[in-house]
Protein backbone atom coordinates (compact mmCIF):
# COMPACT_ATOMS: atom_id res chain seq x y z
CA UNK A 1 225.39 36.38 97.91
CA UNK A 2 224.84 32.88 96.48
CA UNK A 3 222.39 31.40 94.11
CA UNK A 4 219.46 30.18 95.62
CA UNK A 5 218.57 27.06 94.73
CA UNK A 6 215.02 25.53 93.51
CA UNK A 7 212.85 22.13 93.43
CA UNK A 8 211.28 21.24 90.52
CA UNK A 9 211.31 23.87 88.03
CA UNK A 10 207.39 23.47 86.80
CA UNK A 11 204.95 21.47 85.18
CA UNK A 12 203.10 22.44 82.39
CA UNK A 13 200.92 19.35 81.69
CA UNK A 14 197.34 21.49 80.80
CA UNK A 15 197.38 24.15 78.42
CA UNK A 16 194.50 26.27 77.87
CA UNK A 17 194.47 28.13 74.61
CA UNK A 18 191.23 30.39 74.34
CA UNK A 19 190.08 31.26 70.45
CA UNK A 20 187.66 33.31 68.81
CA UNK A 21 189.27 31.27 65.32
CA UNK A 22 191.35 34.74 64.66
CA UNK A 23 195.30 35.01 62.85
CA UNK A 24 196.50 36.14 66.62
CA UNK A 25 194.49 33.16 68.19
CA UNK A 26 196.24 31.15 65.40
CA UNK A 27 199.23 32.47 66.40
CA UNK A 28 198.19 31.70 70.06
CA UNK A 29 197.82 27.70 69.64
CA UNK A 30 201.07 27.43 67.61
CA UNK A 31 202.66 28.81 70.21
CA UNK A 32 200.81 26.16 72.99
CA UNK A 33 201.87 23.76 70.74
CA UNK A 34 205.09 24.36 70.43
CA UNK A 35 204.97 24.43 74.43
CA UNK A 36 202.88 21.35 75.00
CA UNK A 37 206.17 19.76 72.69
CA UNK A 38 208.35 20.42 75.46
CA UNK A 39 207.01 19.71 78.30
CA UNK A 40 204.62 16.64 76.61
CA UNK A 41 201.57 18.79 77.52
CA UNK A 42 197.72 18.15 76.32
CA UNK A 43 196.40 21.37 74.76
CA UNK A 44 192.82 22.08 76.11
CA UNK A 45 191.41 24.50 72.60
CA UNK A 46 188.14 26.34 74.17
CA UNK A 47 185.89 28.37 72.06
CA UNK A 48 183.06 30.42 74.14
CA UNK A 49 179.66 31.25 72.41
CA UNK A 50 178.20 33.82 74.09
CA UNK A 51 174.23 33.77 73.29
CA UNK A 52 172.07 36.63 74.36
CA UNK A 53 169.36 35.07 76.49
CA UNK A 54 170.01 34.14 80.39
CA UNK A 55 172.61 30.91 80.46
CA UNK A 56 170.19 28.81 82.88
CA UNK A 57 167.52 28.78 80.33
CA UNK A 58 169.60 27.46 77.29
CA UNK A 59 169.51 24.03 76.47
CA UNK A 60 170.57 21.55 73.32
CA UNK A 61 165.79 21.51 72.76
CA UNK A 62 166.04 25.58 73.17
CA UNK A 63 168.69 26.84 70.88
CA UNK A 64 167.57 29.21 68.35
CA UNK A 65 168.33 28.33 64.64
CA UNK A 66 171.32 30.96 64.50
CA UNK A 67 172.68 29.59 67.32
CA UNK A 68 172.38 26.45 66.45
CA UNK A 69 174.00 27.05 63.26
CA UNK A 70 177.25 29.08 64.89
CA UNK A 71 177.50 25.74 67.16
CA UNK A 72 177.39 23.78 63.88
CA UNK A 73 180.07 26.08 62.51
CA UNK A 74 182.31 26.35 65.58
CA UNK A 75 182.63 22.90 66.21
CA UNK A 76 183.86 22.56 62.68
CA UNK A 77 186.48 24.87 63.22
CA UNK A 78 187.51 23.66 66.45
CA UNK A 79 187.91 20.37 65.11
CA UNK A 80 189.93 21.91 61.97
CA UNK A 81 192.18 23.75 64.24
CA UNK A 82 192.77 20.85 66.31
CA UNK A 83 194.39 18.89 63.44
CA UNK A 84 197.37 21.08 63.53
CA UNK A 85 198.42 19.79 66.57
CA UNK A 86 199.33 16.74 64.98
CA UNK A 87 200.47 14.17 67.60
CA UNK A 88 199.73 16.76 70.52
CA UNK A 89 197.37 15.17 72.88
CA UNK A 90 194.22 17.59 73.20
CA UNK A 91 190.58 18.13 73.80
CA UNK A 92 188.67 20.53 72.30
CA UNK A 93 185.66 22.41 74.27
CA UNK A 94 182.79 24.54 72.97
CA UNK A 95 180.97 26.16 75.97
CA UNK A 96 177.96 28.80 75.83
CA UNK A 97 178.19 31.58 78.82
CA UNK A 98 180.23 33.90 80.02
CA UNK A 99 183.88 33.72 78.63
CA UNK A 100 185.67 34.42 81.83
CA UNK A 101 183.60 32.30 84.12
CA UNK A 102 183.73 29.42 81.71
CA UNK A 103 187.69 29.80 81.46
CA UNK A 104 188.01 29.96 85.60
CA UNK A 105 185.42 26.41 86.01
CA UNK A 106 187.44 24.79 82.94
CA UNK A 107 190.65 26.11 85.01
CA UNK A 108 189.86 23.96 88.00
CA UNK A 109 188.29 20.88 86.45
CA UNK A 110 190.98 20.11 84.40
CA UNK A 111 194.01 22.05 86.38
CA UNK A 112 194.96 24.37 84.10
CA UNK A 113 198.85 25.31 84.26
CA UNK A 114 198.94 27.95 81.38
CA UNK A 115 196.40 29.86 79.45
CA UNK A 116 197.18 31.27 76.16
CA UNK A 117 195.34 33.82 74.31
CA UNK A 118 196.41 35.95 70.92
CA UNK A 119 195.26 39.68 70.83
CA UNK A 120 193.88 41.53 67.80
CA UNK A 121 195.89 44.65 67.22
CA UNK A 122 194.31 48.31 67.29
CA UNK A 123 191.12 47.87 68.91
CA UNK A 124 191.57 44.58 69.25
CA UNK A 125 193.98 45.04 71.75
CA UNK A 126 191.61 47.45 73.95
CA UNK A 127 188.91 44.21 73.67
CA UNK A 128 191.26 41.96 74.78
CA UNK A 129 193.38 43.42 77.76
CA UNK A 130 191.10 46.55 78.71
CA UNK A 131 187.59 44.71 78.22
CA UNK A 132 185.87 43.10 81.35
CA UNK A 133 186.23 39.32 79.44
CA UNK A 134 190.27 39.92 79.61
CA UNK A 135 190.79 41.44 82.91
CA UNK A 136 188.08 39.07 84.50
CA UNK A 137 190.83 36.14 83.25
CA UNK A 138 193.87 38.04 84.53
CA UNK A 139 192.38 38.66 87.78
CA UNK A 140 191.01 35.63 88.38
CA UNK A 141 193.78 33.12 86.53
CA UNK A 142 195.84 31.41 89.30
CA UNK A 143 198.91 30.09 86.88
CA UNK A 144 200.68 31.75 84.21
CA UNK A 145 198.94 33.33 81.14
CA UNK A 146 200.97 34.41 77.57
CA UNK A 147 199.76 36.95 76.13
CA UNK A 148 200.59 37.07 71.85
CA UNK A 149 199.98 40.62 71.24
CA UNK A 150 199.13 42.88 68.36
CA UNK A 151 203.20 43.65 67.65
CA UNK A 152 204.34 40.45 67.49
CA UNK A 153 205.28 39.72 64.32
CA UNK A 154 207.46 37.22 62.33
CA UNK A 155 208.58 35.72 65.73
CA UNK A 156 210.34 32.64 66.66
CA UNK A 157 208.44 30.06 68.34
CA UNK A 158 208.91 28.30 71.40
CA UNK A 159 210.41 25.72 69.83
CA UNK A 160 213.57 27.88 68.35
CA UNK A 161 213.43 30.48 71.24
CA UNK A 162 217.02 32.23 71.28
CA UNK A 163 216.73 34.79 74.03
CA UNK A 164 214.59 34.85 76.89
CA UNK A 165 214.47 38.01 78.99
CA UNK A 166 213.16 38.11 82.54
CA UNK A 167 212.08 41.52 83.82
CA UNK A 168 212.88 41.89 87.25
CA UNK A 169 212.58 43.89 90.49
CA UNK A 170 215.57 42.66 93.25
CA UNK A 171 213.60 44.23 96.05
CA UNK A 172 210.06 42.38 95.01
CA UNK A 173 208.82 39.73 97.99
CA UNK A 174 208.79 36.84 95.51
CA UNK A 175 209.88 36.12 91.68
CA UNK A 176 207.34 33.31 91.28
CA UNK A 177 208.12 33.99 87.26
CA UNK A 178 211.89 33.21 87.47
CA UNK A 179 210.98 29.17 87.40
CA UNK A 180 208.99 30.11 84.40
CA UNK A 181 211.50 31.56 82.54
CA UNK A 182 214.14 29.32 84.06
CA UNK A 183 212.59 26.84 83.08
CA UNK A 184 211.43 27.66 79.29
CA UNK A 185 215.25 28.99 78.69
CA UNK A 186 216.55 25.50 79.44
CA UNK A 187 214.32 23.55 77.42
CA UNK A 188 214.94 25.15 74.18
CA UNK A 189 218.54 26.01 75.14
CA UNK A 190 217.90 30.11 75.06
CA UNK A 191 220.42 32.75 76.87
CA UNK A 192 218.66 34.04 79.86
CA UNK A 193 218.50 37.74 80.79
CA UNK A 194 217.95 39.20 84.27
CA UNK A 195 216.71 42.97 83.83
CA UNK A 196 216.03 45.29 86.14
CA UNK A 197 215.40 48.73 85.40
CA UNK A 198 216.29 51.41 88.01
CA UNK A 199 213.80 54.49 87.96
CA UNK A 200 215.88 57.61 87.72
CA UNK A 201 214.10 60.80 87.03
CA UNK A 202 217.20 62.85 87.52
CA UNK A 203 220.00 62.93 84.75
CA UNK A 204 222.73 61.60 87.23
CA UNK A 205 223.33 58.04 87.34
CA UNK A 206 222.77 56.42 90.57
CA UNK A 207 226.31 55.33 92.59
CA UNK A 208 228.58 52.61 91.06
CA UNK A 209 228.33 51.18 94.53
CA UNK A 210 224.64 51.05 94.15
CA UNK A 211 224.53 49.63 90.97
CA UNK A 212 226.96 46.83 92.28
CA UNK A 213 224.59 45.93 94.95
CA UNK A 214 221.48 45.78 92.60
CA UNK A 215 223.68 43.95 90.54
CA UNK A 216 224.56 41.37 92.93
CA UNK A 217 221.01 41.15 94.05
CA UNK A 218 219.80 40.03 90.44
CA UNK A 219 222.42 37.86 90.48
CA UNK A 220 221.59 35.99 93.14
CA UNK A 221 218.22 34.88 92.12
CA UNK A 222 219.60 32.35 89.71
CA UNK A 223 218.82 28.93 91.04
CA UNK A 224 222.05 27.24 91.48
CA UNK A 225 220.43 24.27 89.66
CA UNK A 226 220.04 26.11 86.48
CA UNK A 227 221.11 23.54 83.61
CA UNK A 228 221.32 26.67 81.15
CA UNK A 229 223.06 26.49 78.12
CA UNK A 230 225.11 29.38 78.81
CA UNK A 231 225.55 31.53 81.69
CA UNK A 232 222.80 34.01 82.52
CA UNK A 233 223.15 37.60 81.96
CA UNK A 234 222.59 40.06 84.16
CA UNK A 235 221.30 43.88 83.24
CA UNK A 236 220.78 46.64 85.25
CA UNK A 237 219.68 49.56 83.39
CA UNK A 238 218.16 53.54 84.53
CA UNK A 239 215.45 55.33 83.09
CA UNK A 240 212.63 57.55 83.67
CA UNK A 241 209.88 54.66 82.11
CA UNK A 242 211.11 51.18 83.17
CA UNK A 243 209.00 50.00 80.62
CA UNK A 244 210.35 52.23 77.78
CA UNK A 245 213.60 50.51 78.64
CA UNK A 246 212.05 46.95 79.43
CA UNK A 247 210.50 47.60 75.45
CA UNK A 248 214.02 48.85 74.32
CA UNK A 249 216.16 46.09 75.83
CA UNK A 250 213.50 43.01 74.79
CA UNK A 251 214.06 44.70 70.90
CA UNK A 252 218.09 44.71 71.74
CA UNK A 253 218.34 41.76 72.53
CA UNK A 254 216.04 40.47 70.21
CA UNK A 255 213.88 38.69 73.09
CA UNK A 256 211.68 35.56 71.58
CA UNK A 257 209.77 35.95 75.18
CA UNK A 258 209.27 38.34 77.70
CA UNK A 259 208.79 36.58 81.48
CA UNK A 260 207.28 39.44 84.12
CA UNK A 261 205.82 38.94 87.51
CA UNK A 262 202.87 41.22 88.10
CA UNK A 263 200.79 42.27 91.23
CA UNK A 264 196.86 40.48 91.22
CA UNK A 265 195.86 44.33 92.07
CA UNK A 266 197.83 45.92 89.70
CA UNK A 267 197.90 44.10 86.39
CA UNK A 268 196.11 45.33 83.41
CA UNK A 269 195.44 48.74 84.96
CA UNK A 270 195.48 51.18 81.82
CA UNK A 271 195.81 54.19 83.58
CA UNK A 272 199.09 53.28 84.46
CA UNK A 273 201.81 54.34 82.29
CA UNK A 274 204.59 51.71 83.83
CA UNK A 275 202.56 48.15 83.64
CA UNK A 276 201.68 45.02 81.76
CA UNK A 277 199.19 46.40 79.62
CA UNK A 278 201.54 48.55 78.55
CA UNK A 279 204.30 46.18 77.90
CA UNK A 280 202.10 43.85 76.58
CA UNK A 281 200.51 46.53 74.01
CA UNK A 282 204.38 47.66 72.91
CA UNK A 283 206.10 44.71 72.83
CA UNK A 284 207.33 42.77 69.36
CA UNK A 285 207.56 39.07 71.36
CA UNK A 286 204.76 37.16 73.25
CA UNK A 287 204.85 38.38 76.98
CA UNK A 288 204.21 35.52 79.58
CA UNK A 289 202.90 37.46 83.22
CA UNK A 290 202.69 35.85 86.36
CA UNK A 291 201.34 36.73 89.45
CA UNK A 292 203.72 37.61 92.41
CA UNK A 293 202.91 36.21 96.05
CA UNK A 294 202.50 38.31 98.49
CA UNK A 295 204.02 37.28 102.15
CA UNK A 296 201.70 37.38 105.14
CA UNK A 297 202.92 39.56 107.68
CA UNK A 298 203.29 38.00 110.82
């Protein structure tokens, strides 16, 4: 089978990094930054203040003192946090509303390409990924979102990323996160992993002829236009919890980033014991998810 071969690999020229001015959102806009460095992006830093009277009836005349004084204090910290971007172009935005409806409007008006957002570990992590706010954003976000979560610690930064691993399923109608970590692997010179893990709930290991094919298959979905530093690798590994393995193999390698595709219906699901949340709540590097496409049927 031969490599396919792609266009452009992709733009990241808006960057939206969401904060509530935590260590993990910290975390979260060095990690833009280092980003909006490569691909000469403008971070867009958004802060939400969520007040507890109706939206429609707020206004700059009608704000009580306390909010007034947590606008005061946000906008201080925004600005703050903005001056570590140094030379990064940004903008900074402090909203009042609700935090996933402001994200999707800000999304559209200023054509978001990535959204960021650091997690708070323990319960944080249930807030973030199992709350309404978070899975409102995942359902709704149309590009890419990277998700710094509560085990990621003492990690390289996008910047000096090493190894980039690429979870994969062969058989899935579209990789739309292969560009992504195509692309993110060639501008910071990283090795590349391909992984796929083959579910195999019985101890005997699946045909070598089998593996070949699946083998072959991964193989074949590196674009032929790939300016990679070295060639990719390809994995293909059993187990009875692909993301056990997925967790195992990202620690192996050591990963710096984690790339998955992930179904609109499925993500974030916490009742599922094979899923993003999951991988997301285990892993030790950032995970970056994006949506697969589904094809129409004719």
């Amino acid at each position: 089978m031969s490599a396919v071969t792609t266009g452009a690999r992709v733009s990241l020229r808006n960057i939206l990094v969401a904060t509530d001015f935590s260590e993990y959102s910290a975390k979260a806009l060095d990690y833009g930054a280092q980003i909006a460095q490569r691909y000469d992006s403008t971070i867009h830093l958004l802060h939400v203040i969520r007040p507890g009277i109706p939206n429609e009836l707020l206004s700059p005349q009608s704000l009580p003192d306390d909010i007034e004084r947590e606008k005061q204090a946000a906008e201080e910290q925004l600005q703050s946090w903005a001056q570590r971007l140094n030379e990064i172009q940004y903008k900074t935005w402090l909203k009042y509303g609700d935090v996933p409806e402001v994200v999707k409007t800000l999304m559209a008006v200023e054509n978001v390409d990535l959204i960021v957002l650091g997690t708070h570990g323990r319960s944080g992590l249930k807030k973030l990924v199992l709350g309404s706010v978070a899975q409102a954003i995942f359902r709704e976000a149309d590009c890419p979102v990277l998700t710094i979560g509560p085990k990621t610690h003492d990690i390289a930064l996008p910047g000096k990323l090493r190894n980039v691993l690429y979870a994969v399923d062969p058989l899935e109608e579209s990789h739309c996160a292969l560009d992504y970590a195509v692309s993110l692997a060639e501008k910071n010179g990283a090795t590349l992993t391909l992984l796929h893990v083959m579910a195999q709930d019985t101890p005997a290991r699946p045909s070598l002829e089998r593996e070949a094919e699946c083998r072959e298959l991964v193989a074949g979905l590196i674009p032929g236009d790939a300016q990679l530093a070295a060639a990719a690798n390809c994995r293909i590994e059993f187990s009875k919890s692909p993301t056990s393995m997925i967790i195992a193999v990202a620690h192996e390698l050591p990963a710096d980033l984690l790339v998955m595709d992930v179904r609109r219906e499925e993500a974030w699901t916490a009742h599922l014991p094979d899923n993003a949340y999951a991988v997301v709540a285990q892993a030790a590097c950032p995970v970056l998810t994006v949506h697969t496409v589904r094809k129409r049927e004719s």
